[in-house]
Protein backbone atom coordinates (compact mmCIF):
# COMPACT_ATOMS: atom_id res chain seq x y z
CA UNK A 1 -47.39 -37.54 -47.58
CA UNK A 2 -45.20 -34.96 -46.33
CA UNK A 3 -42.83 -35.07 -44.15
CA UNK A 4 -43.98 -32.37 -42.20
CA UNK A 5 -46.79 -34.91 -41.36
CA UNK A 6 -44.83 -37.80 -40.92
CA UNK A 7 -43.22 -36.16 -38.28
CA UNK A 8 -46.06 -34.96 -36.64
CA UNK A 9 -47.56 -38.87 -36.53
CA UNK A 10 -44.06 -39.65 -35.49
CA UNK A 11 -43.96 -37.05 -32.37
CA UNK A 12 -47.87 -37.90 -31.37
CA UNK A 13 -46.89 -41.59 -31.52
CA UNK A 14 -44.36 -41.05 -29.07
CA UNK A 15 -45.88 -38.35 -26.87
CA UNK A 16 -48.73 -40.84 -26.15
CA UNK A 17 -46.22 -43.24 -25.29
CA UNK A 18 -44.49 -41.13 -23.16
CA UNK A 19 -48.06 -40.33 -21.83
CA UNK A 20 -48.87 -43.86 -20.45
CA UNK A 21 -45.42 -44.46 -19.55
CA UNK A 22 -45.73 -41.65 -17.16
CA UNK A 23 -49.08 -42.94 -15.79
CA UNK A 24 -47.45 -45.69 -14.51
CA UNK A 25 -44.60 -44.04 -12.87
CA UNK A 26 -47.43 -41.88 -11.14
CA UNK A 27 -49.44 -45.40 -9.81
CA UNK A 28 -45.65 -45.64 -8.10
CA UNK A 29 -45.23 -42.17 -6.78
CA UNK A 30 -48.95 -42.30 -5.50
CA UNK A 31 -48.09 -45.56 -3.49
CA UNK A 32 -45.26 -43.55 -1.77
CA UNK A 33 -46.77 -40.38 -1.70
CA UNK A 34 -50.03 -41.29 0.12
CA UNK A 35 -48.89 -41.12 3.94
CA UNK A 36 -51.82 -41.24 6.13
CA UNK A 37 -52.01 -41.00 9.80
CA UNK A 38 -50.85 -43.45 12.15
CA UNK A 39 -53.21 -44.67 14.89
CA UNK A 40 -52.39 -42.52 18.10
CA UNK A 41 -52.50 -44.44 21.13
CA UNK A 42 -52.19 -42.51 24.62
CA UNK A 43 -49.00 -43.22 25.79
CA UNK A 44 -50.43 -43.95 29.63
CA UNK A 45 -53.14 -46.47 28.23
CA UNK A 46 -50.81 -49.23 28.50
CA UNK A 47 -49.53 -48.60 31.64
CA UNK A 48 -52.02 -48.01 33.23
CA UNK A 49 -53.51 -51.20 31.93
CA UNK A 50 -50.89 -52.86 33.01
CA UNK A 51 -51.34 -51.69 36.56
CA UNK A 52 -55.08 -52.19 36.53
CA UNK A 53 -54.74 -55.39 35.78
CA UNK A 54 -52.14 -56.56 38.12
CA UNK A 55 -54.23 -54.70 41.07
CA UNK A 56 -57.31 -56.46 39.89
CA UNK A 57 -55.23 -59.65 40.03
CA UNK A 58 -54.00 -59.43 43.43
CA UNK A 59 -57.24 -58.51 44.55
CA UNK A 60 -58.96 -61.50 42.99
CA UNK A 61 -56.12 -63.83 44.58
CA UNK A 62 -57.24 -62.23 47.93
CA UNK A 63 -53.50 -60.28 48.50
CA UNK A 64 -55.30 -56.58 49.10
CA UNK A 65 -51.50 -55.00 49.88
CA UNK A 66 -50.87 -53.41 53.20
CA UNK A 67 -52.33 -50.38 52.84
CA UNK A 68 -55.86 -51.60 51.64
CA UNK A 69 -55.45 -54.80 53.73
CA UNK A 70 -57.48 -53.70 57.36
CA UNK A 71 -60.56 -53.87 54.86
CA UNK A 72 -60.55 -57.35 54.80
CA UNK A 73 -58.90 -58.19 57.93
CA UNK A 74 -60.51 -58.77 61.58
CA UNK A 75 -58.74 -57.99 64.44
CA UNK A 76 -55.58 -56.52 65.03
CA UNK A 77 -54.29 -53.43 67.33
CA UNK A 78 -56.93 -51.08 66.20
CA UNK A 79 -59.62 -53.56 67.52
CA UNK A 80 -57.73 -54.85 70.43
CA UNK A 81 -56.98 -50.54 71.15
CA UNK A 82 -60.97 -50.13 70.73
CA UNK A 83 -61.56 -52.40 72.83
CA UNK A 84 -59.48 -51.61 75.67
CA UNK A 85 -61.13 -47.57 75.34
CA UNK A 86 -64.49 -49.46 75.84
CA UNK A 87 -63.06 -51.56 78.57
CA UNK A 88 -61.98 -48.03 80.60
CA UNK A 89 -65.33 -46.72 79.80
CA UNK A 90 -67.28 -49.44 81.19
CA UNK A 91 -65.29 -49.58 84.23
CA UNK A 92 -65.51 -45.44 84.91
CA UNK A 93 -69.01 -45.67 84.19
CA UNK A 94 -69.65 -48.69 86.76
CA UNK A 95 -67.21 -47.10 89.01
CA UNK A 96 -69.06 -43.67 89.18
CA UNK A 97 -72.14 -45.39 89.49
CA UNK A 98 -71.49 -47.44 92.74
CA UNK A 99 -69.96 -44.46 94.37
CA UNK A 100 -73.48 -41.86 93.68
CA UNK A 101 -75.57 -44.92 95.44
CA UNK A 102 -72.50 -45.92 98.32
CA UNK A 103 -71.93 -49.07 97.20
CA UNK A 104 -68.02 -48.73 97.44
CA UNK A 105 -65.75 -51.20 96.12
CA UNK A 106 -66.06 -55.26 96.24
CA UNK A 107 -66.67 -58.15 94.21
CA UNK A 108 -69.78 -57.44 92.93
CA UNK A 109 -68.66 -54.50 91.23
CA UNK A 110 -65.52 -56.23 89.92
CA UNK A 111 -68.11 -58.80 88.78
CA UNK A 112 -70.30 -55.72 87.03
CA UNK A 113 -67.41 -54.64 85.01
CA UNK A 114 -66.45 -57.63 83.73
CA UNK A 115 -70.02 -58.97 82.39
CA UNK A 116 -70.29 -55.38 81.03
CA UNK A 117 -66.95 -55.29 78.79
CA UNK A 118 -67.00 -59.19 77.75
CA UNK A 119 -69.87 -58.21 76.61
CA UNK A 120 -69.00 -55.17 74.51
CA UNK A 121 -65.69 -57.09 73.75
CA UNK A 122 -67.89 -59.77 71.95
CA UNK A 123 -69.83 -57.17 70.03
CA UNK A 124 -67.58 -55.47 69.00
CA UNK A 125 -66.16 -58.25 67.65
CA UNK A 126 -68.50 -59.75 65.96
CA UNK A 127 -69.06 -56.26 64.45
CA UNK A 128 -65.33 -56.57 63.24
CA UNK A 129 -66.06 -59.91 61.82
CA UNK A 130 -68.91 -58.54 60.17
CA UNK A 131 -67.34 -55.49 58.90
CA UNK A 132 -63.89 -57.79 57.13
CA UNK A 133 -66.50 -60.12 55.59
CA UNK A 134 -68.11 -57.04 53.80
CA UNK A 135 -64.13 -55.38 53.13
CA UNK A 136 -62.84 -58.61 51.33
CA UNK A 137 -66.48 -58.74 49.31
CA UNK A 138 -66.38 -55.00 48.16
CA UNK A 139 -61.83 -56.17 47.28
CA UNK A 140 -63.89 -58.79 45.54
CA UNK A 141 -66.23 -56.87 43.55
CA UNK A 142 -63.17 -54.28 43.18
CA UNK A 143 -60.53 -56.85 41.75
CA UNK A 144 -63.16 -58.33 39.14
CA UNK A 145 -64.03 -54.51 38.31
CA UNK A 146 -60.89 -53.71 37.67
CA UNK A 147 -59.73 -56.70 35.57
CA UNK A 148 -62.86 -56.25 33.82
CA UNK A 149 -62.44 -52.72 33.07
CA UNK A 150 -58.94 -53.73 31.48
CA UNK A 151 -60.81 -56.20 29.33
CA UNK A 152 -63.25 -54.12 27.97
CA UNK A 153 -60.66 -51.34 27.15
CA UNK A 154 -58.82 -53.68 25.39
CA UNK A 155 -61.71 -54.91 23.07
CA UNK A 156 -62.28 -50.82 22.67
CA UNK A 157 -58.61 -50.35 21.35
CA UNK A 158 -58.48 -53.65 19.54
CA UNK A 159 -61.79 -53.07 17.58
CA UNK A 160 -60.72 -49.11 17.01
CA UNK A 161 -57.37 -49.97 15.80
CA UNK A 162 -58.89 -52.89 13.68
CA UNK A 163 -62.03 -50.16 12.12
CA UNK A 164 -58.58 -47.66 11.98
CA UNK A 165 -56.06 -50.63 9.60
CA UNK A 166 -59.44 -51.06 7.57
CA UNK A 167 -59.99 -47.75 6.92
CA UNK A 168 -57.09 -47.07 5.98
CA UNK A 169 -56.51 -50.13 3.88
CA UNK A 170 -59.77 -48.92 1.83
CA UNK A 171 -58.19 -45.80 1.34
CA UNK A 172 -55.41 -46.79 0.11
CA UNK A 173 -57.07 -49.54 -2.28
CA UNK A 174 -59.28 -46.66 -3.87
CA UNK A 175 -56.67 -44.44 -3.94
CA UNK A 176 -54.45 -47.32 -6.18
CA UNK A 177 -57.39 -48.52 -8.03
CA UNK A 178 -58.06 -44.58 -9.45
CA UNK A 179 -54.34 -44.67 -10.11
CA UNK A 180 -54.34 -47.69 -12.20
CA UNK A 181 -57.56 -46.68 -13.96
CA UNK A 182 -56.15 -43.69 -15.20
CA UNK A 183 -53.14 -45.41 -16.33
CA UNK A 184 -54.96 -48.08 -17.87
CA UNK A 185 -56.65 -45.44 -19.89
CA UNK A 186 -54.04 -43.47 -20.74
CA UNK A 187 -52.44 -47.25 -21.79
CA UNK A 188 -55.32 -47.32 -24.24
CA UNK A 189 -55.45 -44.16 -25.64
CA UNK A 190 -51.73 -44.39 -26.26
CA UNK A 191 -51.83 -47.73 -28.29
CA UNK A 192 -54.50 -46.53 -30.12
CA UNK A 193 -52.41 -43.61 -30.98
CA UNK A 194 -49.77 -45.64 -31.88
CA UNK A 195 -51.86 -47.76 -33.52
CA UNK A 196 -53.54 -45.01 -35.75
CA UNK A 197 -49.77 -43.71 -36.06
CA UNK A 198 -48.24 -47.30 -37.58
CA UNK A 199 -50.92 -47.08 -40.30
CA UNK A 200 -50.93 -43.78 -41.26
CA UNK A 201 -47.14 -44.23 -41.43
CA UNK A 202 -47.80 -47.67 -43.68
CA UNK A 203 -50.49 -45.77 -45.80
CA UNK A 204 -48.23 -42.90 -46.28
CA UNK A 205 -45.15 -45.20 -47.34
CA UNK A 206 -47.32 -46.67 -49.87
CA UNK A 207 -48.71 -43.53 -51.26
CA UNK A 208 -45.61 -42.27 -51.36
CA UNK A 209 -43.94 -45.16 -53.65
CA UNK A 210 -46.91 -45.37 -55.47
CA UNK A 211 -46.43 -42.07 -56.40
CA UNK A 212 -42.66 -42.29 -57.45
CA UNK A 213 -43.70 -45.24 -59.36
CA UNK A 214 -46.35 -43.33 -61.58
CA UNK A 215 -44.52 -40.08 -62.26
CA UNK A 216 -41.12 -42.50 -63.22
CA UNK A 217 -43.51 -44.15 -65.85
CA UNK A 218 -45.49 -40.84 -67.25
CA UNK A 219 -41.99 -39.08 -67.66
CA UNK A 220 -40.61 -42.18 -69.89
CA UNK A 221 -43.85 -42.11 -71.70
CA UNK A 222 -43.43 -38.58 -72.17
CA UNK A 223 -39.98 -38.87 -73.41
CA UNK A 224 -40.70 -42.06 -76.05
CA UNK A 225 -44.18 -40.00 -77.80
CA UNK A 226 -41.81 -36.89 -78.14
CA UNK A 227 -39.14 -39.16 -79.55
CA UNK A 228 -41.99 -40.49 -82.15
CA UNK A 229 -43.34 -37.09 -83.28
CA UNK A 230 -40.08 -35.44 -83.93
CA UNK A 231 -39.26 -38.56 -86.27
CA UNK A 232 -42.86 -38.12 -87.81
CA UNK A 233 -42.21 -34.49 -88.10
CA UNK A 234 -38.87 -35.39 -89.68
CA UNK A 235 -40.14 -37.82 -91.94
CA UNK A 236 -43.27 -34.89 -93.50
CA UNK A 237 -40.50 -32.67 -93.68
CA UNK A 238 -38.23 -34.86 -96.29
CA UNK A 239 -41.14 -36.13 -98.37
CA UNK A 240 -42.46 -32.60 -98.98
CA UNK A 241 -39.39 -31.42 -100.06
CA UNK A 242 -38.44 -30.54 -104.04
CA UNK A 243 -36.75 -33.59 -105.54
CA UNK A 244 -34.44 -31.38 -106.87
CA UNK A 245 -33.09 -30.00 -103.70
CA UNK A 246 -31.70 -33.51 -103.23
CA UNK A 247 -29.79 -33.78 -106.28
CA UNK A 248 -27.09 -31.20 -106.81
């Protein structure tokens, strides 16, 4: 073997090395490289969750605030001011009345007014009664719609920012498992590169001392059958010569 070859089995043994080596370093830059999205989340969701729900919760505990608490309540200076409007009605209208048939004043239209506004002054506040009963049920059905609004938005986000982490997560475990499959590949081809390489190298080695070994023993071969013809040439040589050429 050459060692033009042996260098090239030499530089493919390491490239592929190199090769699956790199791989591996790429399964790392992947996990660091692959940035997905964050999940977004409004940045008024949670406040105004917060303020649903602790509106809903008042409302539930039957404390309606100031502003929204007439609804629910009976009473109070708006009634007793209705009342008293309905109370200078009554007594104009009875007033007028006595005076177009002559009647003038007295008792009996003293009397008049009074059964007249007692008894608007009992409707209309019965009406009130009526009318706070129906306030704190629609607070009612307001504070349980509310607090179950929050609830049900919260399942929403929860199960969308759940699907979201999943999502990703599969992403991300596809994305590494294509990595690593690669590299795993790349892994194999380069052992059997290397593998190829070692015995190529090992058959090479051996060719190449079996080789020295044959061409040391045909040269000394060569050498001793030279050595024996020259002497056999040397020996013809003095046997065909005269006898008297040896003796002077």
């Amino acid at each position: 073997m050459s060692g033009l070859a042996l260098g090239t089995l030499v530089i493919g043994g390491a490239t592929a090395y190199a090769s699956s080596q790199n791989w591996w370093q790429d399964v790392d830059e992947e996990k660091q490289s692959l940035n997905l999205p964050s999940f977004y989340t409004d940045p008024h969701y949670e406040q105004t969750q917060k303020d649903l729900y602790g509106r809903g919760k008042d409302l539930l505990a039957g404390k309606p605030g100031d502003y929204y608490g007439a609804i629910g309540e009976s009473g109070g200076q708006e009634l007793e001011g209705l009342i008293g409007m309905t109370r200078r009605d009554i007594t104009k209208s009875v007033q007028e009345s006595a005076a177009k048939r002559g009647t003038g004043r007295g008792g009996t239209l003293d009397s008049v007014i009074a059964g007249k506004t007692a008894d608007a002054s009992t409707q209309l506040r019965y009406a009130d009664m009526m009318r706070a009963m129906k306030g704190r049920e629609f607070l009612l059905s307001q504070g349980r719609g509310m607090t179950e609004g929050v609830r049900d938005a919260g399942l929403r986000y929860g199960s969308q920012r759940n699907a979201f982490g999943l999502n990703s997560a599969r992403i991300q475990q596809s994305s590494m498992e294509s990595a690593l499959d690669r590299a795993e590949r790349s892994e194999i081809r380069g052992d059997q590169m290397t593998s190829d390489m070692a015995g190529s190298l090992t058959s090479g080695a051996l060719s190449y001392l079996g080789g020295m070994s044959t061409s040391g023993s045909t040269t000394r071969g060569n050498s001793a059958y030279a050595t024996a013809q020259n002497n056999k040439f040397n020996n013809v040589r003095g046997s065909a010569m005269p006898r008297s050429s040896l003796v002077k």
